[in-house]
Protein backbone atom coordinates (compact mmCIF):
# COMPACT_ATOMS: atom_id res chain seq x y z
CA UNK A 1 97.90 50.19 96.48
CA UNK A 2 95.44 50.38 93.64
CA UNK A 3 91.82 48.16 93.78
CA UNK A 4 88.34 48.33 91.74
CA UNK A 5 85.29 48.24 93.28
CA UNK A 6 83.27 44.93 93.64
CA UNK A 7 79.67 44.62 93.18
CA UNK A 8 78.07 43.97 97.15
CA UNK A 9 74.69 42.98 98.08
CA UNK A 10 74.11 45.62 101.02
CA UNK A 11 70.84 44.11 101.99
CA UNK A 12 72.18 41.33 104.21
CA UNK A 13 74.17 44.73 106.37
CA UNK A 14 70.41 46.00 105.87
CA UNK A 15 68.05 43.09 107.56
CA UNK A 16 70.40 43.35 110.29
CA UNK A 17 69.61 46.70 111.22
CA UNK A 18 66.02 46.46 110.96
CA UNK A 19 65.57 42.99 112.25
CA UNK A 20 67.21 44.65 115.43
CA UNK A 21 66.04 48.04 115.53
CA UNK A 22 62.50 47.32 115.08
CA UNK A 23 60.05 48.94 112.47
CA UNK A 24 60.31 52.48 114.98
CA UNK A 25 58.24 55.47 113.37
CA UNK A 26 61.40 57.12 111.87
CA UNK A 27 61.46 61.14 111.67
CA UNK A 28 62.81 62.23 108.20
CA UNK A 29 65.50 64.49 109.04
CA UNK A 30 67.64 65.97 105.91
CA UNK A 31 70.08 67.78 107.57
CA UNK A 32 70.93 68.97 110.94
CA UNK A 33 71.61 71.95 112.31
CA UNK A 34 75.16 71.89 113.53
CA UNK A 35 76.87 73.43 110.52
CA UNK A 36 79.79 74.94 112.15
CA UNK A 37 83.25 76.39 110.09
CA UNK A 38 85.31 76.61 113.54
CA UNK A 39 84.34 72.73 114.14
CA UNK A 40 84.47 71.99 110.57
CA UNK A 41 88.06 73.51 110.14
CA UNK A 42 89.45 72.02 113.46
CA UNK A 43 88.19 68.46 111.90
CA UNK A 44 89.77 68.82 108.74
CA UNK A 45 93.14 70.13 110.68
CA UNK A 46 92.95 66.84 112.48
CA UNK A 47 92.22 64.56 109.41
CA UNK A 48 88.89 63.44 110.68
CA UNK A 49 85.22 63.63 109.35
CA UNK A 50 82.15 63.87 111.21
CA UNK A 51 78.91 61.94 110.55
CA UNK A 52 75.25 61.91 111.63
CA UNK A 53 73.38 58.44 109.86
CA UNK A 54 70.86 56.78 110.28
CA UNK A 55 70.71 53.25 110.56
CA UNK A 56 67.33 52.20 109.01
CA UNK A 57 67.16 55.04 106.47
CA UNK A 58 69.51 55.52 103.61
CA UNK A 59 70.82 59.43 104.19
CA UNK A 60 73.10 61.06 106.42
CA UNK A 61 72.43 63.88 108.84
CA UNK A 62 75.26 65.70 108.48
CA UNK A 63 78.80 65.44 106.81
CA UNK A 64 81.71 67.35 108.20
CA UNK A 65 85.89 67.48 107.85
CA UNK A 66 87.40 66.72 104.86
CA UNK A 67 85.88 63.12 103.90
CA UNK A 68 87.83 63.29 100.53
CA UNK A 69 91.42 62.85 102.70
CA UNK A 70 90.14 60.68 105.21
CA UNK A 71 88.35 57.75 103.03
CA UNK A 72 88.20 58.74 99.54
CA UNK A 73 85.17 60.09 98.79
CA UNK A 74 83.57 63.96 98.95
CA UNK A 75 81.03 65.29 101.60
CA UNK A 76 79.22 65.74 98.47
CA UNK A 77 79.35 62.70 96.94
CA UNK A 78 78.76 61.07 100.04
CA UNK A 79 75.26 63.23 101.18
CA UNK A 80 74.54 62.32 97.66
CA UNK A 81 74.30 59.04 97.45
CA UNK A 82 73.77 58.31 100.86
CA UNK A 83 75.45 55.21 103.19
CA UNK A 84 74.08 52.94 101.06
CA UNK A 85 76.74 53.91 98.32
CA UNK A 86 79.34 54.51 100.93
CA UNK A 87 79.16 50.59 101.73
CA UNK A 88 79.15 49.39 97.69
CA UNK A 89 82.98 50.52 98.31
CA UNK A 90 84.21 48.34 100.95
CA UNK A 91 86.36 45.99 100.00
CA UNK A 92 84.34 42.77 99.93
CA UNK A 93 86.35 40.53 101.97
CA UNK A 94 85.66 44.17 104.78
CA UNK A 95 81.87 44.05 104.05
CA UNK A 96 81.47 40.49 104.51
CA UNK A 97 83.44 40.94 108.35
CA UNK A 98 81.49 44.14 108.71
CA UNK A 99 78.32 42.57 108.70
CA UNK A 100 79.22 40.32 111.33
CA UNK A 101 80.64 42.63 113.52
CA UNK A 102 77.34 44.85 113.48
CA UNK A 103 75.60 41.59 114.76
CA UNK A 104 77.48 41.90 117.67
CA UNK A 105 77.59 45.01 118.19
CA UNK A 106 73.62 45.54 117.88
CA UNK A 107 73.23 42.33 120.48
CA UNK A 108 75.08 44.35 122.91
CA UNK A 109 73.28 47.89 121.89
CA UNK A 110 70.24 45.78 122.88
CA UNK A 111 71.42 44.47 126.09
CA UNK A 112 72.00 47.98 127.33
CA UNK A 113 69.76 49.72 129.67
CA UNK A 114 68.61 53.11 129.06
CA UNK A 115 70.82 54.65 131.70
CA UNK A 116 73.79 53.23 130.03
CA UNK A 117 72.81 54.50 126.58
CA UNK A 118 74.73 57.62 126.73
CA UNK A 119 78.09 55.89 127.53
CA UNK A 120 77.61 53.54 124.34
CA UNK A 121 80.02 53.01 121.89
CA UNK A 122 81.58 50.79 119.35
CA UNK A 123 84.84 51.39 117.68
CA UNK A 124 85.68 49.44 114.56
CA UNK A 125 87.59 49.48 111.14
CA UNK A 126 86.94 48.04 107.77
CA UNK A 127 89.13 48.77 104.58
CA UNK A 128 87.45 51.12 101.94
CA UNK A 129 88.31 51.97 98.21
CA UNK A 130 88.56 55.47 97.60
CA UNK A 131 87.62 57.35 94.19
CA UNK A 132 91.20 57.12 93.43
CA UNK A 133 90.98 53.69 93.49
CA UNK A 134 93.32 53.14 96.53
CA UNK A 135 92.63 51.17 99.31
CA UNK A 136 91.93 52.85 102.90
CA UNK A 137 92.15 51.46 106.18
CA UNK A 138 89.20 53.36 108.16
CA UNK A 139 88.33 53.44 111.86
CA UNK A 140 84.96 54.42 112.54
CA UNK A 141 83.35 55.51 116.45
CA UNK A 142 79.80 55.46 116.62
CA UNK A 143 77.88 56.73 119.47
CA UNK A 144 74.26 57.21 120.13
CA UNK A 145 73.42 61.06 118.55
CA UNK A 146 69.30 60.54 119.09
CA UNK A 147 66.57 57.94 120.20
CA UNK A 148 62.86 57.67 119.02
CA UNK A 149 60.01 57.75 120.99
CA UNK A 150 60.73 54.08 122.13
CA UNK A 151 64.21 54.57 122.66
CA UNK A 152 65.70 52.99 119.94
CA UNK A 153 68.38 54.57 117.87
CA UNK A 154 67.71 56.89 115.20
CA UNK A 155 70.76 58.39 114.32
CA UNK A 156 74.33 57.47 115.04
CA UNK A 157 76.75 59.75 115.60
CA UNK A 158 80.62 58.62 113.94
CA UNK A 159 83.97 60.08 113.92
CA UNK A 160 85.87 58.46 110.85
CA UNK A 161 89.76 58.62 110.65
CA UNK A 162 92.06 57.13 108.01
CA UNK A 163 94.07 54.20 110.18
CA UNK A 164 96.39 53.02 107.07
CA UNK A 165 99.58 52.94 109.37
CA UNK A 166 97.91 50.17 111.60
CA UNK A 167 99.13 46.81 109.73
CA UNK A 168 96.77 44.51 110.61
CA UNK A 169 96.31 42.54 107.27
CA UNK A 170 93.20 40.20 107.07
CA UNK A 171 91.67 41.00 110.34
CA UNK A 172 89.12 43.50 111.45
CA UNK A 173 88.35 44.48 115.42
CA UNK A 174 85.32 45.65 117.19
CA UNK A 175 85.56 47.17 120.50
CA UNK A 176 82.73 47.64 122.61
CA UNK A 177 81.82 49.61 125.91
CA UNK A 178 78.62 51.43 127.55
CA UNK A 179 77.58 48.45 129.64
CA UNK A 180 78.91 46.82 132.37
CA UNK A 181 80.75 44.25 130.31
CA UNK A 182 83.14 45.70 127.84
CA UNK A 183 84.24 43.45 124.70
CA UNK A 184 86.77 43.53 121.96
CA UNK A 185 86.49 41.23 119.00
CA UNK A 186 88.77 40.28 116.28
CA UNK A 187 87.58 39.15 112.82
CA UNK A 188 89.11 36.48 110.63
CA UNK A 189 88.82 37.82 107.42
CA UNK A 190 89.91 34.46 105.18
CA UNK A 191 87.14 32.39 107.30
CA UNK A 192 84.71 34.68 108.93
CA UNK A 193 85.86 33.62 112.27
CA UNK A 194 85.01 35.72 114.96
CA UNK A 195 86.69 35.43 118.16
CA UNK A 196 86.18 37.61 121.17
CA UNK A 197 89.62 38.79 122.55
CA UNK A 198 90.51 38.75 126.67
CA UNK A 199 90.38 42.53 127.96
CA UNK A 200 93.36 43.58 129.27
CA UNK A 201 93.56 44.65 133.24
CA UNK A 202 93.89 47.77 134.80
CA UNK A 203 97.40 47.10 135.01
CA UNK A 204 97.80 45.81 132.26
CA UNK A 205 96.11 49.03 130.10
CA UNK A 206 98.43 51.54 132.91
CA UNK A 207 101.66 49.68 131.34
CA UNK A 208 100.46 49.99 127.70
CA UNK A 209 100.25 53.53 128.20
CA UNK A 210 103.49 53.85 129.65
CA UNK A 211 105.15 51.92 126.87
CA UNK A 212 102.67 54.26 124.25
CA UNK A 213 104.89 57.35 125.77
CA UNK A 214 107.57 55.52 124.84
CA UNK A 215 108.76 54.76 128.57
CA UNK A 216 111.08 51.60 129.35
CA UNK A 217 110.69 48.86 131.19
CA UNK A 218 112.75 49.68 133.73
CA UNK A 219 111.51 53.25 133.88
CA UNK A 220 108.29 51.95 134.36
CA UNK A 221 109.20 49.62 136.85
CA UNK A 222 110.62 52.26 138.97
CA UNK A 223 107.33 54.62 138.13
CA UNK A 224 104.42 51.88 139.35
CA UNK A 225 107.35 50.50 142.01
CA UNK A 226 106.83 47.27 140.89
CA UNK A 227 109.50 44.45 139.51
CA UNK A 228 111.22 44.19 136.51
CA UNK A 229 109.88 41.03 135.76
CA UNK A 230 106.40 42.26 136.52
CA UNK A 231 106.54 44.68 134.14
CA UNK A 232 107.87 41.94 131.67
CA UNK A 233 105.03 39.65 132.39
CA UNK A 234 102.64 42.10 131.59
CA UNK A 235 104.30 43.10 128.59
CA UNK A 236 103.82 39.70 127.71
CA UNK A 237 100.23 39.09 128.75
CA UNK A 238 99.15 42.22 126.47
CA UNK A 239 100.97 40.41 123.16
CA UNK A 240 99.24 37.14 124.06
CA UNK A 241 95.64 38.65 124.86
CA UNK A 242 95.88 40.81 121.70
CA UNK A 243 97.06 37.53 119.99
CA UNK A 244 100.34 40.31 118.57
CA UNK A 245 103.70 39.48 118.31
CA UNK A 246 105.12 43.17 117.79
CA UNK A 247 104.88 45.29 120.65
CA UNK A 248 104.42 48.58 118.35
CA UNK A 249 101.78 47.01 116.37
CA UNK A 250 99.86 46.18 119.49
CA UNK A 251 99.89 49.64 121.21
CA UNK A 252 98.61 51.23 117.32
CA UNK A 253 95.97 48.87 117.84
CA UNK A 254 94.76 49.74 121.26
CA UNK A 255 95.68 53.46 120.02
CA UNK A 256 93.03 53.30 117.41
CA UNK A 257 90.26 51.09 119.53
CA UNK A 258 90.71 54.37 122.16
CA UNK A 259 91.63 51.94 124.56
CA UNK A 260 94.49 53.75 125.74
């Protein structure tokens, strides 16, 4: 699938940043010190890339794994140009749910205590348009890398992987945990729409696992000693919570949100 890139007003993804982050005395750093081949191979094995940004400055920490195969773009091109220019290549309809979805997500960033800070993070995916011109489904994991000396974020810490084989066509997703209240969200991307999504249970997320290793129902009936049906009801309460008809498309998607 082939695509141009489309001019985007980043400043709107900007304001919301710095309206929430504060005006924090920021220290300028170019590049970090974690250079490492053995990580940078085992990355690049894996398809993944490895990013330090900041979220009120326009440059990136560090780059690693092989960025070109998992969105497009170089680790050159990319500590270049900075995550400003990374963003001018969403695909519009992407940006526009992106920008919403950081709303949220920095609303519950700021309802965390400091204690909880550590276990923060916020899973999400957006489509992107690669220098080939092809368009990428990306998941991106940010967690907190460093704090300034009011213990606000500095620099984010994200894992990016290319997600194309999830099918989820005109919606984006958001799931966040760190505090006591976890949420996933689900973005509407033909009106905006954001709706937050009912967490599956315990049980419910032991099932989905099962089924993700490709057990039966009855196998897994037997396993959790528990009745057919049971296990058929829950099957059903993860479709309807997930708002999914196809069972396969709904475990990809908890998959990729690291949810099981």
């Amino acid at each position: 699938m082939k695509s141009t890139t489309f001019p985007l007003n980043i400043s709107p993804l900007n304001s919301i940043w710095q309206s929430s982050l504060g005006d924090a005395e920021h220290s300028k750093i170019s590049y970090f010190n974690l250079n490492n081949a053995l990580l940078d191979e085992v990355l690049r094995i894996q398809q993944l890339g490895l990013v330090i940004w900041s979220p009120d400055s326009d440059e990136y920490g560090l780059l690693l794994g092989d960025l070109q195969n998992v969105c497009g773009w170089s680790n050159d091109y990319l500590k270049n140009v900075g995550p400003e220019a990374f963003l001018s290549h969403l695909v519009s309809s992407s940006f526009k749910g992106l920008c919403s979805l950081i709303k949220y997500m920095n609303t519950y960033l700021m309802s965390i205590s400091e204690s909880q800070l550590p276990h923060f993070k916020a899973i999400y995916d957006y489509e992107l348009i690669g220098k080939d011109g092809k368009i990428r489904r990306i998941c991106q994991e940010n967690s907190i890398f460093t704090l300034d000396k009011n213990s606000k974020v500095q620099y984010f810490l994200s894992c990016i992987s290319n997600i194309s084989n999830v099918k989820r066509d005109g919606k984006q997703h958001l799931f966040l945990t760190g505090a006591s209240k976890e949420m996933l969200l689900e973005i509407d991307q033909l009106t905006n729409d954001c709706t937050e999504l009912q967490l599956l249970t315990t049980r419910e997320l032991e099932i989905a696992k099962f089924m993700g290793k490709g057990l039966q129902s009855e196998e897994i009936s037997e396993l959790l000693s528990i009745a057919l049906t049971t296990v058929y009801k829950h099957r059903q309460n993860i479709l309807q919570k997930l708002k999914m008809q196809d069972t396969n498309e709904a475990l990809h998607l908890l998959k990729t949100l690291k949810m099981i």
